[in-house]
Protein backbone atom coordinates (compact mmCIF):
# COMPACT_ATOMS: atom_id res chain seq x y z
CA UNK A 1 0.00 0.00 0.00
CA UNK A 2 1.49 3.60 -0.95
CA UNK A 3 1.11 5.97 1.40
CA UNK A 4 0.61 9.43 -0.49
CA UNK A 5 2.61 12.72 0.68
CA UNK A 6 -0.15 14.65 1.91
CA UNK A 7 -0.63 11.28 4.07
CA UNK A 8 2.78 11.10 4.75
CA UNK A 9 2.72 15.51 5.54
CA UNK A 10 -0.54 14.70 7.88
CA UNK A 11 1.38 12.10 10.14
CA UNK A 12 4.02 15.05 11.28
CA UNK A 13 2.78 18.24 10.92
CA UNK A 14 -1.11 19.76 10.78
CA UNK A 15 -2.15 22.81 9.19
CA UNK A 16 -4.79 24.39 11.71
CA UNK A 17 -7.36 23.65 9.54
CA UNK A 18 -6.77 20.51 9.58
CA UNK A 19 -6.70 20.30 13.02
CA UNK A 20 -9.81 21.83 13.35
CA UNK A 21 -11.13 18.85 10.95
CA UNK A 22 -9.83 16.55 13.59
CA UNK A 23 -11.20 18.25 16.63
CA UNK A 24 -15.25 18.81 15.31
CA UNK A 25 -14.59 14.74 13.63
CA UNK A 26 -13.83 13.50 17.35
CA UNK A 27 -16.65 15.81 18.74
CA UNK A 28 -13.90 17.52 21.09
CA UNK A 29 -16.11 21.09 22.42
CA UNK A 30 -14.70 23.78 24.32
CA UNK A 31 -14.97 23.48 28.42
CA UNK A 32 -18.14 25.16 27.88
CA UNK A 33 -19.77 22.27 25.02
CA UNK A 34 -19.17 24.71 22.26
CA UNK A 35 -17.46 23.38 18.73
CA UNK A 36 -13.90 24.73 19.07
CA UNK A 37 -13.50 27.64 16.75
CA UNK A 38 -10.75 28.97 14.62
CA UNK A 39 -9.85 31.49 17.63
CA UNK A 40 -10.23 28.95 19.94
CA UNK A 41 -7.55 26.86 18.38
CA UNK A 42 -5.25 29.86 18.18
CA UNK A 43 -5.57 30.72 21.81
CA UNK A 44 -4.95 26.99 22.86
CA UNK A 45 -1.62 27.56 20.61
CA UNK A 46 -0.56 30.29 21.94
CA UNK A 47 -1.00 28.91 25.37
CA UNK A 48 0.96 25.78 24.31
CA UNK A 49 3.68 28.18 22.52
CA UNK A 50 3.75 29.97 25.86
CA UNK A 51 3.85 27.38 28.72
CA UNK A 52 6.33 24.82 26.22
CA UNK A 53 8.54 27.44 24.04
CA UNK A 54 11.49 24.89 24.18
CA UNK A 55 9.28 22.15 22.77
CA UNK A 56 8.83 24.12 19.37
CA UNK A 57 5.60 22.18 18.29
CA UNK A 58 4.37 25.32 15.82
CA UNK A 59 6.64 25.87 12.55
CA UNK A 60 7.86 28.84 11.80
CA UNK A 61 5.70 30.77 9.14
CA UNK A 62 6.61 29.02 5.38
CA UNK A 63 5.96 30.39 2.33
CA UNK A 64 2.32 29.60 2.28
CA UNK A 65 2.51 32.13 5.26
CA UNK A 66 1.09 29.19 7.39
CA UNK A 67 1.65 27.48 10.75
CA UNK A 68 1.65 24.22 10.92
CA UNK A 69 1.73 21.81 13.95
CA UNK A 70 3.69 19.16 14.92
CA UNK A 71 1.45 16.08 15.73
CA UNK A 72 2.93 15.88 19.06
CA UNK A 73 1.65 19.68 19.70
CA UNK A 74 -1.54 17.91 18.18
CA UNK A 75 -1.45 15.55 20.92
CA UNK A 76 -0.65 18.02 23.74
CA UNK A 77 -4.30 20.35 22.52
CA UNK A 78 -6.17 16.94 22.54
CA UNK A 79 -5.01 15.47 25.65
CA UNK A 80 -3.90 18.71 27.60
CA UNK A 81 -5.82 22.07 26.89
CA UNK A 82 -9.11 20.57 25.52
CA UNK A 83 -9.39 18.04 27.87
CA UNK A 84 -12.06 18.62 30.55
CA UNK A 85 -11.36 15.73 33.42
CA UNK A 86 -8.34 17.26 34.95
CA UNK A 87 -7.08 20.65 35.67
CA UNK A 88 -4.35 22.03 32.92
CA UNK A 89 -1.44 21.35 34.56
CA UNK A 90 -2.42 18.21 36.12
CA UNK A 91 -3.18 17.03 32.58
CA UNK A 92 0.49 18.74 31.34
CA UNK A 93 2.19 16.44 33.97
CA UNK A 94 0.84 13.26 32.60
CA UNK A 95 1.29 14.27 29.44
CA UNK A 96 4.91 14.54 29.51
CA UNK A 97 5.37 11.78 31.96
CA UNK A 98 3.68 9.11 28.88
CA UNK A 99 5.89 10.81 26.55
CA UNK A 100 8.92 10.70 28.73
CA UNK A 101 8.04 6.62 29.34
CA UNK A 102 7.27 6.53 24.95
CA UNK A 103 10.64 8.60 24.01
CA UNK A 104 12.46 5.62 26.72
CA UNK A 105 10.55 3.10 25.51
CA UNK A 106 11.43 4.56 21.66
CA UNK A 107 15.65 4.78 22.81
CA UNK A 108 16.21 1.71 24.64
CA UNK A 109 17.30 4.38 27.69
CA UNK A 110 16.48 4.20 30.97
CA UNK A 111 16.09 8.18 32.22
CA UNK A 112 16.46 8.09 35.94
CA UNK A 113 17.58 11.39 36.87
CA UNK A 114 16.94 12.23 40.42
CA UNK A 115 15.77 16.03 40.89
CA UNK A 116 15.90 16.09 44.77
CA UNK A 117 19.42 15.22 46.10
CA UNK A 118 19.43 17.09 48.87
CA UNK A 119 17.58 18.73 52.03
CA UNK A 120 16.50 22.31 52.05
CA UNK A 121 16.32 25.10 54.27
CA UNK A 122 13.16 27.81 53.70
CA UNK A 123 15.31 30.34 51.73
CA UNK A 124 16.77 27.77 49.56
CA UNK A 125 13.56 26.61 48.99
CA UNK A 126 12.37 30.18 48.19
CA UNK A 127 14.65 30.30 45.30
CA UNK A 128 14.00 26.83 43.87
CA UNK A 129 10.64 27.51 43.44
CA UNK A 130 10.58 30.87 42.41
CA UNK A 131 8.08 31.74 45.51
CA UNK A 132 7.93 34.11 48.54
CA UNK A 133 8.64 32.72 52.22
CA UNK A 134 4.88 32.71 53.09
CA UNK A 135 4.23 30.80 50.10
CA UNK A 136 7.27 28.29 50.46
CA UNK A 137 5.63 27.76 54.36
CA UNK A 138 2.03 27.49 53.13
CA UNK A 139 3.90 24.37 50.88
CA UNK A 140 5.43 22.99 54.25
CA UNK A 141 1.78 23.11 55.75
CA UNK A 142 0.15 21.13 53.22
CA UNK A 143 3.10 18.61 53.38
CA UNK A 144 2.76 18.36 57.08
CA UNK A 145 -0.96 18.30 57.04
CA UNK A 146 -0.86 15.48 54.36
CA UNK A 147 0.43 13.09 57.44
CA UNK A 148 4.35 13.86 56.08
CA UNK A 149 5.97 15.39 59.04
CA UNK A 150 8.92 13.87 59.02
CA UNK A 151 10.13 15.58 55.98
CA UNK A 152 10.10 18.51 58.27
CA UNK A 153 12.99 18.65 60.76
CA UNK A 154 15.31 21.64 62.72
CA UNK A 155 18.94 22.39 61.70
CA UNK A 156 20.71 24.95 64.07
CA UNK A 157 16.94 26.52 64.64
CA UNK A 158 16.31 26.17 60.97
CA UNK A 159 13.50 24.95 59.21
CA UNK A 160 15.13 21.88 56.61
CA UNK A 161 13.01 19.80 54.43
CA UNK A 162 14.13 16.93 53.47
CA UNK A 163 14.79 15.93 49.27
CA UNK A 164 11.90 13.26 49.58
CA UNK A 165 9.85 16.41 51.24
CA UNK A 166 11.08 18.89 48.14
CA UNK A 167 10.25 16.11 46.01
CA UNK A 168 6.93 15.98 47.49
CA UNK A 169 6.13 19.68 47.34
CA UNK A 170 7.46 19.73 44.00
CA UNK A 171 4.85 16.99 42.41
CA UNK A 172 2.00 18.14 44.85
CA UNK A 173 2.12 22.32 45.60
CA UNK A 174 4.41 23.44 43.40
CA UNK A 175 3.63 21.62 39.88
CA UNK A 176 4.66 24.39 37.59
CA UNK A 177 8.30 23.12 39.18
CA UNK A 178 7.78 20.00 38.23
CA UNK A 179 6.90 20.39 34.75
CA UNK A 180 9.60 22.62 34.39
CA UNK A 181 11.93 19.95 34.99
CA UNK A 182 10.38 17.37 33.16
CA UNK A 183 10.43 19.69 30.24
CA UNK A 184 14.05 20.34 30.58
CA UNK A 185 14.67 16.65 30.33
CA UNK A 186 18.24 16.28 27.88
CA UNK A 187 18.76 13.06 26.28
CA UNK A 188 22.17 12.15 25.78
């Protein structure tokens, strides 16, 4: 069987148009039930552009003066931003963890790199996350209140959180964190 070149054009990149096809054909509606418009598509790119600018799923402009999308950006607007079961960045974090397992799976690499290697005092903290001191302590509290306050422990009079305890704030406060570093994954 021959696969054509538009066939062959369709299984990496998607002109919006296109995509649009394959939204209204798989009766994918806005979080309000609506059929996803032409703006509505834009906005979810440039929210995808935005939160993932390393992942470059949008083309540059060609000649046609079009955008086209790579089918894993395709992926990310069907099973990220028009999802409706999850919030957005819950739905980001499994995203890139399948792909992460699929791109391991793909290589024949195991990708264990460990995030949280050490412990943490509150101003160390403050600057990992990119967060103020009352937020960084609001974190603590919902790790302490979630049964886990052991992670928690005094250094000198210090407040030091352990790296399971970062790692927990990191997958369960602070998830913008964690997608950041799951984004920043290198494969060597």
């Amino acid at each position: 069987m021959k696969v054509d070149s538009e066939q062959f054009f369709d299984s990496i990149f998607l002109s919006y148009n296109k995509i649009l096809m394959r939204l209204h054909a798989l009766g994918i509606t806005t979080k309000h039930g609506k059929e996803i418009s032409e703006m509505d598509l834009r906005r979810a790119i440039d929210v995808m552009i935005k939160k993932h600018p390393t992942c470059r799923w949008r083309s540059e402009k060609i000649r046609s003066r079009k955008y086209f999308v790579l089918i894993e950006g395709y992926y990310w607007l069907t099973q990220v931003y028009f999802q409706k079961e999850k919030s957005l960045i819950d739905a980001d974090i499994d995203f890139f963890k399948l792909r992460i397992k699929q791109y391991e799976e793909l290589l024949k690499i195991e990708h264990n790199e460990n995030w949280w290697n050490e412990d943490m005092e509150i101003k160390q903290l403050c600057k990992y996350f990119n967060r103020e001191d009352i937020t960084v302590r609001k974190a603590i509290k919902e790790m302490c209140d979630s049964g886990l306050e052991e992670y928690k422990f005094l250094v000198d009079n210090k407040v030091v959180i352990s790296k399971e305890g970062v790692e927990w704030i990191c997958k369960n406060v602070v998830k913008h964190k964690y997608l950041e570093l799951m984004n920043n994954i290198r494969w060597s």
